[in-house]
C-alpha atoms as a PDB file:
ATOM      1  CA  UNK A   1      90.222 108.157 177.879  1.00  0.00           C
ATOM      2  CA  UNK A   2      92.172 105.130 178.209  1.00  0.00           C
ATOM      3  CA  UNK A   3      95.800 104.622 176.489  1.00  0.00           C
ATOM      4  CA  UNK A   4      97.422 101.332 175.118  1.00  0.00           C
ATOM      5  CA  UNK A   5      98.656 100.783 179.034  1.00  0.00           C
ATOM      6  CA  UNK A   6      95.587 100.815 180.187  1.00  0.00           C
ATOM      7  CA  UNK A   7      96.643 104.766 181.569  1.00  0.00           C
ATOM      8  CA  UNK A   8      93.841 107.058 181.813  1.00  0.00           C
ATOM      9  CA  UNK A   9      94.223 110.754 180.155  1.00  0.00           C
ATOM     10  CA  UNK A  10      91.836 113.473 179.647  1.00  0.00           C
ATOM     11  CA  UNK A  11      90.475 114.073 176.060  1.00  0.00           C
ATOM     12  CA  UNK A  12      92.328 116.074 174.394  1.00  0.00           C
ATOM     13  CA  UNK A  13      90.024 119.381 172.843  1.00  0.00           C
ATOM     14  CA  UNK A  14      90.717 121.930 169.901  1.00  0.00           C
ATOM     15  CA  UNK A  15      89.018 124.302 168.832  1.00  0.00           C
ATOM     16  CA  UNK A  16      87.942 126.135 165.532  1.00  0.00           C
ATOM     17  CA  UNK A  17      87.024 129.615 164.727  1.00  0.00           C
ATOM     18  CA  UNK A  18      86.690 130.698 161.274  1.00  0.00           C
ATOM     19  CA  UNK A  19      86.429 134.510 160.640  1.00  0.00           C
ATOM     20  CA  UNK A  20      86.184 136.946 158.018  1.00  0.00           C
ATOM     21  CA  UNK A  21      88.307 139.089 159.512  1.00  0.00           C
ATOM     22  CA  UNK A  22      85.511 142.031 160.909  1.00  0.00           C
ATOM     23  CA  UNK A  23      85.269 141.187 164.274  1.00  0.00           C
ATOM     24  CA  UNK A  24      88.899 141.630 166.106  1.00  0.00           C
ATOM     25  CA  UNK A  25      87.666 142.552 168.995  1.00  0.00           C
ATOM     26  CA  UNK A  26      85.203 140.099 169.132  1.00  0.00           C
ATOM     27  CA  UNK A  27      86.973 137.532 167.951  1.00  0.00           C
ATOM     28  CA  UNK A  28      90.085 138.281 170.609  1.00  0.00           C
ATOM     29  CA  UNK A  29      87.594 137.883 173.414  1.00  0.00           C
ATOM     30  CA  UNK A  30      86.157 134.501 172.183  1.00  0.00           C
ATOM     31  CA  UNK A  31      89.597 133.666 172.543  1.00  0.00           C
ATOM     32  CA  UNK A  32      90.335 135.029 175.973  1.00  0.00           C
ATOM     33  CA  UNK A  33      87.592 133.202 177.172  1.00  0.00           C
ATOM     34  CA  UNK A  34      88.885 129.724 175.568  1.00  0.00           C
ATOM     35  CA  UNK A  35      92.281 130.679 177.160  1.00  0.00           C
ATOM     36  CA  UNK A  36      90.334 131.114 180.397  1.00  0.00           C
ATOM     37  CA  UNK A  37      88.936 127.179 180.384  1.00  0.00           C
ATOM     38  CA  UNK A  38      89.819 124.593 182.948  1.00  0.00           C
ATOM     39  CA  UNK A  39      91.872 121.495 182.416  1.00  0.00           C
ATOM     40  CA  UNK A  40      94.200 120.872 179.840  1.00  0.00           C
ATOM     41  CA  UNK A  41      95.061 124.123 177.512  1.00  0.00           C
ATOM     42  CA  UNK A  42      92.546 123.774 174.433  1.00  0.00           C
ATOM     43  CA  UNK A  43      94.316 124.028 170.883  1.00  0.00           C
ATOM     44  CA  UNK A  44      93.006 126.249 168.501  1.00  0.00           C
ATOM     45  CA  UNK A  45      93.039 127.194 165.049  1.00  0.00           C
ATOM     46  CA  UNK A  46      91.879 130.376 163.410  1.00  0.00           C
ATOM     47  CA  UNK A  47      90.096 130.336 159.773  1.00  0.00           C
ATOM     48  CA  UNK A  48      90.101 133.703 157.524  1.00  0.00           C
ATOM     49  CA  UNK A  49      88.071 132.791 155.068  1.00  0.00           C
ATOM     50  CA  UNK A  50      88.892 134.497 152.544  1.00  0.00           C
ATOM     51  CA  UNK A  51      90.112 137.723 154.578  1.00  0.00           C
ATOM     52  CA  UNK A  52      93.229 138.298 156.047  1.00  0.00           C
ATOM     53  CA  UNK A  53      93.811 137.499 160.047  1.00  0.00           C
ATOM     54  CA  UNK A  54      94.342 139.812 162.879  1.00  0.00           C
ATOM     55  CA  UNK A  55      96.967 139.254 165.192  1.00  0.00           C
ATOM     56  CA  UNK A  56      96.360 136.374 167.078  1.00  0.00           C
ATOM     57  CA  UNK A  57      97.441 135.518 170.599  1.00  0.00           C
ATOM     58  CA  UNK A  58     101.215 132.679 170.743  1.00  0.00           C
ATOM     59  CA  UNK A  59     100.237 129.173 170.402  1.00  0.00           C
ATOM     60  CA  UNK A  60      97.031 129.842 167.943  1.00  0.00           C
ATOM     61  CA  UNK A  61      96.984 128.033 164.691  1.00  0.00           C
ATOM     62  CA  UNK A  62      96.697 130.290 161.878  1.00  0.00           C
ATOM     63  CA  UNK A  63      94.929 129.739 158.306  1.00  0.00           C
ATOM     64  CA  UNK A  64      93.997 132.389 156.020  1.00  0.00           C
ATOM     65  CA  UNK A  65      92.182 131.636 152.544  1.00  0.00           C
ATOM     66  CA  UNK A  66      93.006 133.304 149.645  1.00  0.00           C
ATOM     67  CA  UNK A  67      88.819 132.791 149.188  1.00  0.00           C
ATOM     68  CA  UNK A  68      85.786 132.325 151.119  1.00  0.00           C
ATOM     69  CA  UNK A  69      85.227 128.542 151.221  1.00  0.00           C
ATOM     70  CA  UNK A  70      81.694 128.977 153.104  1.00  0.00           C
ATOM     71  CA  UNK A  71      81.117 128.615 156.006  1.00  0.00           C
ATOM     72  CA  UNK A  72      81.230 124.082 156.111  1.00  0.00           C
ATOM     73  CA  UNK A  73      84.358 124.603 153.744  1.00  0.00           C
ATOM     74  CA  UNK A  74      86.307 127.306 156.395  1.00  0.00           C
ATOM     75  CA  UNK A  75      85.202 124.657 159.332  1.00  0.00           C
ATOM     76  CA  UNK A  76      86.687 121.767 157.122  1.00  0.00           C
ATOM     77  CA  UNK A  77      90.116 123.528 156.786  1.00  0.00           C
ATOM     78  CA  UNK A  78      90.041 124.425 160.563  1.00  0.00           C
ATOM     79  CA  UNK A  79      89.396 120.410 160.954  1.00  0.00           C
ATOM     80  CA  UNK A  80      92.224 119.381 158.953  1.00  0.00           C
ATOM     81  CA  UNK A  81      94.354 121.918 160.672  1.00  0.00           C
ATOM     82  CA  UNK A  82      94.781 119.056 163.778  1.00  0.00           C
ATOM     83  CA  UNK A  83      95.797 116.706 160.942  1.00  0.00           C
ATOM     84  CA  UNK A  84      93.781 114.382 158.712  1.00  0.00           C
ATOM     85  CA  UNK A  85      90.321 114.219 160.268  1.00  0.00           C
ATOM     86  CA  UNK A  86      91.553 116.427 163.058  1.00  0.00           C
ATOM     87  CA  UNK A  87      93.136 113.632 164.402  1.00  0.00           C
ATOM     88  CA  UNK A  88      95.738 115.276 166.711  1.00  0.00           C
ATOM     89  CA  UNK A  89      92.788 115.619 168.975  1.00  0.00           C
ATOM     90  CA  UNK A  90      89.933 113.390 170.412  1.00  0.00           C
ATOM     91  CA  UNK A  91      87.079 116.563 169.993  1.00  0.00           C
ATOM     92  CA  UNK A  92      86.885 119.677 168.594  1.00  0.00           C
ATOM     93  CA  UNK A  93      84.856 122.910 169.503  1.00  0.00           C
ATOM     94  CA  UNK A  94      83.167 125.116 167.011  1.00  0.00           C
ATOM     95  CA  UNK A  95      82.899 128.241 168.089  1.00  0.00           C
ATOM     96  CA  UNK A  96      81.733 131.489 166.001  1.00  0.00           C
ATOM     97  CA  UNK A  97      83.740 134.517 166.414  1.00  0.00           C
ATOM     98  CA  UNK A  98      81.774 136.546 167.808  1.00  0.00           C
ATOM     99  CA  UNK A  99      80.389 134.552 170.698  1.00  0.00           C
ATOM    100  CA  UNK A 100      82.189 133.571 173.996  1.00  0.00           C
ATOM    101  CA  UNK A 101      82.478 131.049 176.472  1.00  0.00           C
ATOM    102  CA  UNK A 102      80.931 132.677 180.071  1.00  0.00           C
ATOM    103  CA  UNK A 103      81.741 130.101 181.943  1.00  0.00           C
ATOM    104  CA  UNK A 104      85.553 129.105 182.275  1.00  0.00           C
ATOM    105  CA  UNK A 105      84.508 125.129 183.351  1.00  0.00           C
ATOM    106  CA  UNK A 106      82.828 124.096 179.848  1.00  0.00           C
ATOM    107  CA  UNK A 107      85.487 122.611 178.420  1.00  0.00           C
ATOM    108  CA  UNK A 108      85.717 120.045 181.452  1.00  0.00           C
ATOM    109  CA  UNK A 109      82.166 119.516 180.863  1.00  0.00           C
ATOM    110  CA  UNK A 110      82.101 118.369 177.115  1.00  0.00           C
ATOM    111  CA  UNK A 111      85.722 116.351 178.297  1.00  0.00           C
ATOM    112  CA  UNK A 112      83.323 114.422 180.676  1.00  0.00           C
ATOM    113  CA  UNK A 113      80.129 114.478 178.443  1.00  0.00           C
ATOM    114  CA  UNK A 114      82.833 112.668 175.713  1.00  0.00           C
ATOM    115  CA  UNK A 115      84.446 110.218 177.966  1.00  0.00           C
ATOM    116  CA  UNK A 116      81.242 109.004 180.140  1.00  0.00           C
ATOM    117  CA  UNK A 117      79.516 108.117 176.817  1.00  0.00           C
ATOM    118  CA  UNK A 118      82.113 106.027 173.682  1.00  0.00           C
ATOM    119  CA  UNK A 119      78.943 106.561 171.350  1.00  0.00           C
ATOM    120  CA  UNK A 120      78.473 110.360 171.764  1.00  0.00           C
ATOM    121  CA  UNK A 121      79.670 111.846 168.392  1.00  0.00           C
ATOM    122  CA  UNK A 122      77.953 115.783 168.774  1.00  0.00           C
ATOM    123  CA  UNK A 123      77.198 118.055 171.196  1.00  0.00           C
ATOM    124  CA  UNK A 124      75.266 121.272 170.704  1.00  0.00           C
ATOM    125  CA  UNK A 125      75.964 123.510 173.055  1.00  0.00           C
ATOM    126  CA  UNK A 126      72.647 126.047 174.291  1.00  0.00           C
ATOM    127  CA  UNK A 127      73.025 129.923 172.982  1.00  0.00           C
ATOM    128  CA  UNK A 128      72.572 132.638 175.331  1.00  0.00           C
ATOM    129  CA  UNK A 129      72.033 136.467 174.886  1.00  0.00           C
ATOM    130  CA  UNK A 130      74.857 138.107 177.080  1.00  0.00           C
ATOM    131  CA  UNK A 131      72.402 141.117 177.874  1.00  0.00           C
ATOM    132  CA  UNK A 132      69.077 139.102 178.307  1.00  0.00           C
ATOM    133  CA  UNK A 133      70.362 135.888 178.599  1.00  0.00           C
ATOM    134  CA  UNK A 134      67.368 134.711 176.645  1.00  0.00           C
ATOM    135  CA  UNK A 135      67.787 131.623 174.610  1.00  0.00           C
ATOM    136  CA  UNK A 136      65.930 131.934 170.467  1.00  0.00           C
ATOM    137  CA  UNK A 137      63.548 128.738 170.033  1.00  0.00           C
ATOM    138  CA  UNK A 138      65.499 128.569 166.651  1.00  0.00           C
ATOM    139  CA  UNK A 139      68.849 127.913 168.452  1.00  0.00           C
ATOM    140  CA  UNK A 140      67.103 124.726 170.392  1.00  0.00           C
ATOM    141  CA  UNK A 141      67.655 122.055 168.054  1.00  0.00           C
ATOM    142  CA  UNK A 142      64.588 120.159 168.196  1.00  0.00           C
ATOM    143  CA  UNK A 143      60.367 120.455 167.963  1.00  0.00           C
ATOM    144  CA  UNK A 144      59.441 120.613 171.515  1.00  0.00           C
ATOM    145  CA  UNK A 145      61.625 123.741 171.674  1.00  0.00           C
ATOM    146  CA  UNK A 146      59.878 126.162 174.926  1.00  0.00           C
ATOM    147  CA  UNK A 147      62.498 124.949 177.518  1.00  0.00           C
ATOM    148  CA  UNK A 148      65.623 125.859 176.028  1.00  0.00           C
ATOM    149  CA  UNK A 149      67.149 124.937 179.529  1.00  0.00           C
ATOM    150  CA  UNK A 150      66.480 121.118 178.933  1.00  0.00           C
ATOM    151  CA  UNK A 151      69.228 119.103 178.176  1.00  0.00           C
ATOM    152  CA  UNK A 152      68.127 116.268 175.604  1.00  0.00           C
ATOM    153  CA  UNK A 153      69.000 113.612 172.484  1.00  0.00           C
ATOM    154  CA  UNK A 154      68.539 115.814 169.330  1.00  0.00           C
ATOM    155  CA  UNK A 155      69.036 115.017 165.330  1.00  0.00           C
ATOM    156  CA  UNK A 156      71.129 118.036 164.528  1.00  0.00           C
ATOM    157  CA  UNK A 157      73.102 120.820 166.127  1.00  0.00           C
ATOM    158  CA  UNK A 158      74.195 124.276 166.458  1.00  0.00           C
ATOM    159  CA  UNK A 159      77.354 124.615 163.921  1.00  0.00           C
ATOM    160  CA  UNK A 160      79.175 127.534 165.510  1.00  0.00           C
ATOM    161  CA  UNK A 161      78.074 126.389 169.193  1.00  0.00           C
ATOM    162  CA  UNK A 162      79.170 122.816 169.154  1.00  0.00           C
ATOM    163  CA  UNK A 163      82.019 120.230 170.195  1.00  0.00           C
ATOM    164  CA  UNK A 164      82.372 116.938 167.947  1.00  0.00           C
ATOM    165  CA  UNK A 165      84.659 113.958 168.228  1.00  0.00           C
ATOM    166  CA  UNK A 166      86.903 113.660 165.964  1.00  0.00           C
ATOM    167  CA  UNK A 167      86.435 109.661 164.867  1.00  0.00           C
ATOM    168  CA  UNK A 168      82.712 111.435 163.374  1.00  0.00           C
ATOM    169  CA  UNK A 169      84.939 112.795 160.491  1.00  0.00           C
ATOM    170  CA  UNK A 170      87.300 109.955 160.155  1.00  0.00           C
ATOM    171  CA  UNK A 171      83.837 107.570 159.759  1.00  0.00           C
ATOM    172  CA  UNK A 172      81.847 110.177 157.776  1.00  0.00           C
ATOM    173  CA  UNK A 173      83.506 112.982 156.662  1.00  0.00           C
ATOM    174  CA  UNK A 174      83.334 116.677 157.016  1.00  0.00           C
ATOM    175  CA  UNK A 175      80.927 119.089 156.582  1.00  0.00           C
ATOM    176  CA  UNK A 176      79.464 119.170 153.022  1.00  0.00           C
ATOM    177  CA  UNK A 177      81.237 122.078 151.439  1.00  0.00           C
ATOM    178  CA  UNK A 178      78.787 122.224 148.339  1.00  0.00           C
ATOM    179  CA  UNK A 179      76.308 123.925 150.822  1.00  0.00           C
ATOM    180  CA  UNK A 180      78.663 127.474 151.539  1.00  0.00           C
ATOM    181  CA  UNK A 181      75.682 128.104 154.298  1.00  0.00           C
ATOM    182  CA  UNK A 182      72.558 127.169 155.709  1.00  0.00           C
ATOM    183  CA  UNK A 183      71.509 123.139 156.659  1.00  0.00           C
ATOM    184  CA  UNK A 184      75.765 121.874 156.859  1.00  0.00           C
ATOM    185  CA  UNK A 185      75.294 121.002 160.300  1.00  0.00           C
ATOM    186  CA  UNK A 186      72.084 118.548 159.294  1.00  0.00           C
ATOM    187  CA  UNK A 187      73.512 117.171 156.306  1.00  0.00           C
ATOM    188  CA  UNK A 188      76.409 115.948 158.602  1.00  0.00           C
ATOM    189  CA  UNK A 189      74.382 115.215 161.578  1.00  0.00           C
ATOM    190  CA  UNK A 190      72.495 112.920 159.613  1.00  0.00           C
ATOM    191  CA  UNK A 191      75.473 110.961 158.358  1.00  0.00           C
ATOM    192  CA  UNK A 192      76.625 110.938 161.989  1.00  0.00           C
ATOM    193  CA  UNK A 193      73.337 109.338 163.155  1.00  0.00           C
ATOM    194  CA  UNK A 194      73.472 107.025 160.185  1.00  0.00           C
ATOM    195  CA  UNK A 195      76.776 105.457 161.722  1.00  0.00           C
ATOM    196  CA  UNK A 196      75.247 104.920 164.912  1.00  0.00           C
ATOM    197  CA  UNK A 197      76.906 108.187 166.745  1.00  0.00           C
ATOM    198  CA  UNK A 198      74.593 109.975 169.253  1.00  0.00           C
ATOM    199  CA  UNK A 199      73.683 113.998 169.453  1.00  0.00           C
ATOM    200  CA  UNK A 200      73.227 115.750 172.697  1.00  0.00           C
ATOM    201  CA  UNK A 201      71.529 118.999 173.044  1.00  0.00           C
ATOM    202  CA  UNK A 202      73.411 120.244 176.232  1.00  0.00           C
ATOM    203  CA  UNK A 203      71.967 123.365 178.299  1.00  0.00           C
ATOM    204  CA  UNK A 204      74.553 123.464 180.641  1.00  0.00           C
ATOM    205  CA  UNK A 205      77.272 124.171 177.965  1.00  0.00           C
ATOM    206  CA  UNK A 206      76.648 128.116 177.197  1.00  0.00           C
ATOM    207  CA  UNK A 207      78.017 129.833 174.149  1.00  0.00           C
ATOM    208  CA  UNK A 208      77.370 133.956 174.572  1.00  0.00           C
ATOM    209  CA  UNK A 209      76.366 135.080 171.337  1.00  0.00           C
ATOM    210  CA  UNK A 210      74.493 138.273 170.218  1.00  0.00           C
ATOM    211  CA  UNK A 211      71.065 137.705 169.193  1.00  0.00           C
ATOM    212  CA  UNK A 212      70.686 138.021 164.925  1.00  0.00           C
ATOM    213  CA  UNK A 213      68.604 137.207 162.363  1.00  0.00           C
ATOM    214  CA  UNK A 214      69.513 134.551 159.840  1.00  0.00           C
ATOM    215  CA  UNK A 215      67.524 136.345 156.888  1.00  0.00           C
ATOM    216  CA  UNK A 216      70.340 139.297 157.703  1.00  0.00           C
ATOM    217  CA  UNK A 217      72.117 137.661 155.395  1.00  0.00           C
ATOM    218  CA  UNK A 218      71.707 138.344 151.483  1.00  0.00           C
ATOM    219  CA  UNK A 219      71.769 135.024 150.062  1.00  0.00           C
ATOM    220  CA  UNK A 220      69.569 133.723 152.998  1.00  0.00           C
ATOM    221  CA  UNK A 221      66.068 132.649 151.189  1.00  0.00           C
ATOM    222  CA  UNK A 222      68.332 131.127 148.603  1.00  0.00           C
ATOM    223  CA  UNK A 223      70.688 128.877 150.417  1.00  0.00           C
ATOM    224  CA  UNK A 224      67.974 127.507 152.780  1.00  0.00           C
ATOM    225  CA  UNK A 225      65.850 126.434 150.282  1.00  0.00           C
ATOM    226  CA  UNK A 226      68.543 125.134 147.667  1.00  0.00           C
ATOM    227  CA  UNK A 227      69.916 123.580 150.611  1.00  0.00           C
ATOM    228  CA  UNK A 228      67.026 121.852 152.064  1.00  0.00           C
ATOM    229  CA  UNK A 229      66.472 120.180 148.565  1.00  0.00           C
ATOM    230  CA  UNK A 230      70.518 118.822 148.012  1.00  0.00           C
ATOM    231  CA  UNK A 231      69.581 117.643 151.985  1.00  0.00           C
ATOM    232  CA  UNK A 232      66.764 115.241 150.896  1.00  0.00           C
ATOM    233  CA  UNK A 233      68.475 114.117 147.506  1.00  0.00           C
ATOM    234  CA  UNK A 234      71.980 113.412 149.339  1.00  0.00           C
ATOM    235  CA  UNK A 235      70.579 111.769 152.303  1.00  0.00           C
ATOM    236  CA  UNK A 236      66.970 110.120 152.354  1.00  0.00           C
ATOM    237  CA  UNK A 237      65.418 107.524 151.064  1.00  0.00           C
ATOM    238  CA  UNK A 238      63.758 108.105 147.517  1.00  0.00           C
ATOM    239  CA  UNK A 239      59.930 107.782 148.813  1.00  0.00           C
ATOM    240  CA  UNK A 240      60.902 110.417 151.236  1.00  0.00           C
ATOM    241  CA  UNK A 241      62.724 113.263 149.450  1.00  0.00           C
ATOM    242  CA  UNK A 242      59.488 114.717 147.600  1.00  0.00           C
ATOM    243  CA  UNK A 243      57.313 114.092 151.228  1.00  0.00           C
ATOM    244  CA  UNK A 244      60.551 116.003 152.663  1.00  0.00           C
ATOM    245  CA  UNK A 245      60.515 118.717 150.283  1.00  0.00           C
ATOM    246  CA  UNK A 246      57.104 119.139 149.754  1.00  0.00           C
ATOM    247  CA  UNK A 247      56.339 119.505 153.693  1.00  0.00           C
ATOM    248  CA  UNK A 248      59.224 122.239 153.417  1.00  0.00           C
ATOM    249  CA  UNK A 249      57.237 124.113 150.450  1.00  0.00           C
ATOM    250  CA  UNK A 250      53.903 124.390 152.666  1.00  0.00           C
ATOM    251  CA  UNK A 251      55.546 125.429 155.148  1.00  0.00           C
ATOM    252  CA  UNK A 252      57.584 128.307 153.993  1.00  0.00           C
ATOM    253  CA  UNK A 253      54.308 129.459 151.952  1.00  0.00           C
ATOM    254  CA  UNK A 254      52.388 129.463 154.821  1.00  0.00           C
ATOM    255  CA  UNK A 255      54.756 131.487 156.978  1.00  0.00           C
ATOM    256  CA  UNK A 256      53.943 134.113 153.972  1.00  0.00           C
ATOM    257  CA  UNK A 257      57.573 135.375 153.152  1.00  0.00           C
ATOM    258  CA  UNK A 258      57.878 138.354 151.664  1.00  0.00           C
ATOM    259  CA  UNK A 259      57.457 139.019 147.488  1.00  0.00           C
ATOM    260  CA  UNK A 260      61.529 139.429 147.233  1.00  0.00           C
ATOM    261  CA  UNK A 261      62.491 136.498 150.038  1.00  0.00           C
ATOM    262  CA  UNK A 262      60.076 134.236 147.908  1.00  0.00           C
ATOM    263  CA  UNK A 263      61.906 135.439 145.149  1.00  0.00           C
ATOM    264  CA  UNK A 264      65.159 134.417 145.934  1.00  0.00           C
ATOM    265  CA  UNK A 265      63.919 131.124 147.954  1.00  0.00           C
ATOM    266  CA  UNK A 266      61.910 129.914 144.722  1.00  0.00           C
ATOM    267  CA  UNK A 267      65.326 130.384 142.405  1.00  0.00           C
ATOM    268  CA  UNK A 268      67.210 127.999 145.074  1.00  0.00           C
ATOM    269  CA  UNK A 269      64.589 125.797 145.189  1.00  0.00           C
ATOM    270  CA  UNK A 270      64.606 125.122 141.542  1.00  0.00           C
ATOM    271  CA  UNK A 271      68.604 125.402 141.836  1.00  0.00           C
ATOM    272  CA  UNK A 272      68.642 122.120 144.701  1.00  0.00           C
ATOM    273  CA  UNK A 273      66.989 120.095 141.693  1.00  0.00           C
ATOM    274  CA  UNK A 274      69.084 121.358 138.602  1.00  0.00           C
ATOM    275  CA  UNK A 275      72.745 121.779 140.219  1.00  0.00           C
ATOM    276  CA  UNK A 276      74.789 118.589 141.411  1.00  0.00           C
ATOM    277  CA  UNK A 277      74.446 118.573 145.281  1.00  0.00           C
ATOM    278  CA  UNK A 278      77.663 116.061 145.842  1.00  0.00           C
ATOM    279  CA  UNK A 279      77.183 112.205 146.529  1.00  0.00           C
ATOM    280  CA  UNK A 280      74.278 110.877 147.524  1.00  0.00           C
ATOM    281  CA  UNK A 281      74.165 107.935 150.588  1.00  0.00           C
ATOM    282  CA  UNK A 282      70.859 107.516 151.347  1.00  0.00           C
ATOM    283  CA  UNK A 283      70.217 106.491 155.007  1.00  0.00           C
ATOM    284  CA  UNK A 284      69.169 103.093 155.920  1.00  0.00           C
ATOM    285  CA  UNK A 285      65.376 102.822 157.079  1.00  0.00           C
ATOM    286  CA  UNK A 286      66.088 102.118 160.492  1.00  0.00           C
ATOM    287  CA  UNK A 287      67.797 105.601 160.979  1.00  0.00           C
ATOM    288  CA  UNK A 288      64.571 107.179 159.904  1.00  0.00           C
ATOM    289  CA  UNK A 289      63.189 105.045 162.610  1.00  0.00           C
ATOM    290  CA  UNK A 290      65.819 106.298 165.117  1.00  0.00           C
ATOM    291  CA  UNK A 291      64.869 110.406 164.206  1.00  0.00           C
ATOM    292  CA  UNK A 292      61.143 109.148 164.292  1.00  0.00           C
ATOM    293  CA  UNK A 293      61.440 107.806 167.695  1.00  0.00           C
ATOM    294  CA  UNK A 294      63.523 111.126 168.609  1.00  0.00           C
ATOM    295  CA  UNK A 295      61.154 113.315 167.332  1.00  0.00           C
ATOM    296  CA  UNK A 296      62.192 114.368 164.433  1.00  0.00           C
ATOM    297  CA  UNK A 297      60.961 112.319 161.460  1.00  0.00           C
ATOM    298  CA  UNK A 298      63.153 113.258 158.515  1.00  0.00           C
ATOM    299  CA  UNK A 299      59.974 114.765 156.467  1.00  0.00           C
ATOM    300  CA  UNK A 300      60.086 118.093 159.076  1.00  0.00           C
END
């Protein structure tokens, strides 16, 4: 990055962690391993969401919430914790607390992904097993998913395996907090893509994480599918919400969830049209073009 005198400097990272206060050990090594990183120390700042914090290592930021915000609402706090718009920094890592950063030369390479590209706003980093070092399909943020080791353009990323610059927020805005879980990171992405920014799906920048389920959480079936409606009525286009949602419905009945999950994911689907979902800024047409052409036409 270049200063007013034309000095070069290296991007200046932070990093967010938000926690609900179950994992210390986990969460200690995450932050060992961000310690560990080459290049310029990266500033962090630890969220308990509603939970009380550990004891953290000198030099962390530290936020507790008297209540869980959610999991966009804890990552907006740790945002705002570098100043308005996190702008105390040029990009910020999101990192979930119980994953860890294997290799101690990442942060150098999202510092160079940022400053060899101006119009790169998001970078979703790949997810790896630490005992099989397999990669889900789900974690691969786009269609043509079988090579998770291909680095590529994408239309969203990985929330708690990601880096963002900061001028994203101070354009767009944070993460939508209305959401608590489950589609943030689109909703945002989205907006993102909308104001010309760029995504990168980036193999070579490895997050260790445990492999889970999603559905292990309660409110799962829910929040996806209340979630995917307020997507479609904040962002798209009118002729496209019902296309968007209705391609959603066939698909989730054909994947033949179980009598509860179908349950719960019918009552949030009929919440996403009764409950206020926040402001609504459609997209302009030629951003649908843009996830068209990068295959992944917002009605899938």
């Amino acid at each position: 990055m270049t200063t007013g005198g034309g000095e070069f400097r290296p991007l200046r990272l932070g990093a967010v962690v938000i926690t609900m206060g179950d994992r210390p050990r986990e969460l200690r090594a995450l932050l060992d391993s961000v310690a560990r990183q080459h290049g310029d120390p990266v500033e962090v700042a630890v969220v308990g969401n509603g939970a009380p914090l550990p004891a953290l290592p000198e030099g962390v930021r530290a936020v507790e919430l008297p209540e869980n915000l959610g999991i966009p609402g804890g990552r907006n706090v740790g945002i705002e914790a570098f100043g308005p718009a996190g702008s105390e920094v040029d990009v910020l890592l999101f990192l979930d607390d119980d994953g860890l950063l294997p290799e101690p030369g990442t942060a150098e390479l999202v510092r160079e992904a940022f400053a060899a590209d101006p119009g790169l706003g998001i970078v979703s980093f790949r997810i790896a097993d630490p005992e099989t070092g397999e990669t889900q399909r789900r974690h691969v943020p786009r269609l043509r998913a079988s090579d998770p080791h291909r680095s590529s353009r994408v239309t969203t990323f990985l929330g708690g395996a990601s880096a963002a610059r900061t001028a994203v927020f101070a354009q767009v805005g944070g993460l939508p907090e209305e959401f608590f879980y489950a589609h943030e990171e689109t909703d945002l992405a989205w907006r993102a893509l909308d104001a010309g920014w760029s995504i990168d799906y980036r193999a070579d920048m490895v997050l260790h994480h445990p492999t889970t389920e999603p559905s292990r959480h309660a409110v799962y079936h829910r929040l996806v599918a209340r979630n995917r409606v307020w997507l479609a009525r904040r962002n798209l286009p009118l002729p496209l919400v019902p296309l968007y949602v209705g391609v959603w419905l066939l698909l989730t009945l054909a994947r033949r969830p179980s009598r509860a999950a179908l349950r719960a994911w019918w009552g949030g689907f009929r919440e996403g049209w009764r409950v206020p979902c926040g402001p609504r800024r459609p997209m302009r047409w030629r951003t649908v073009w843009r996830l068209t052409r990068l295959g992944r036409p917002p009605v899938i």
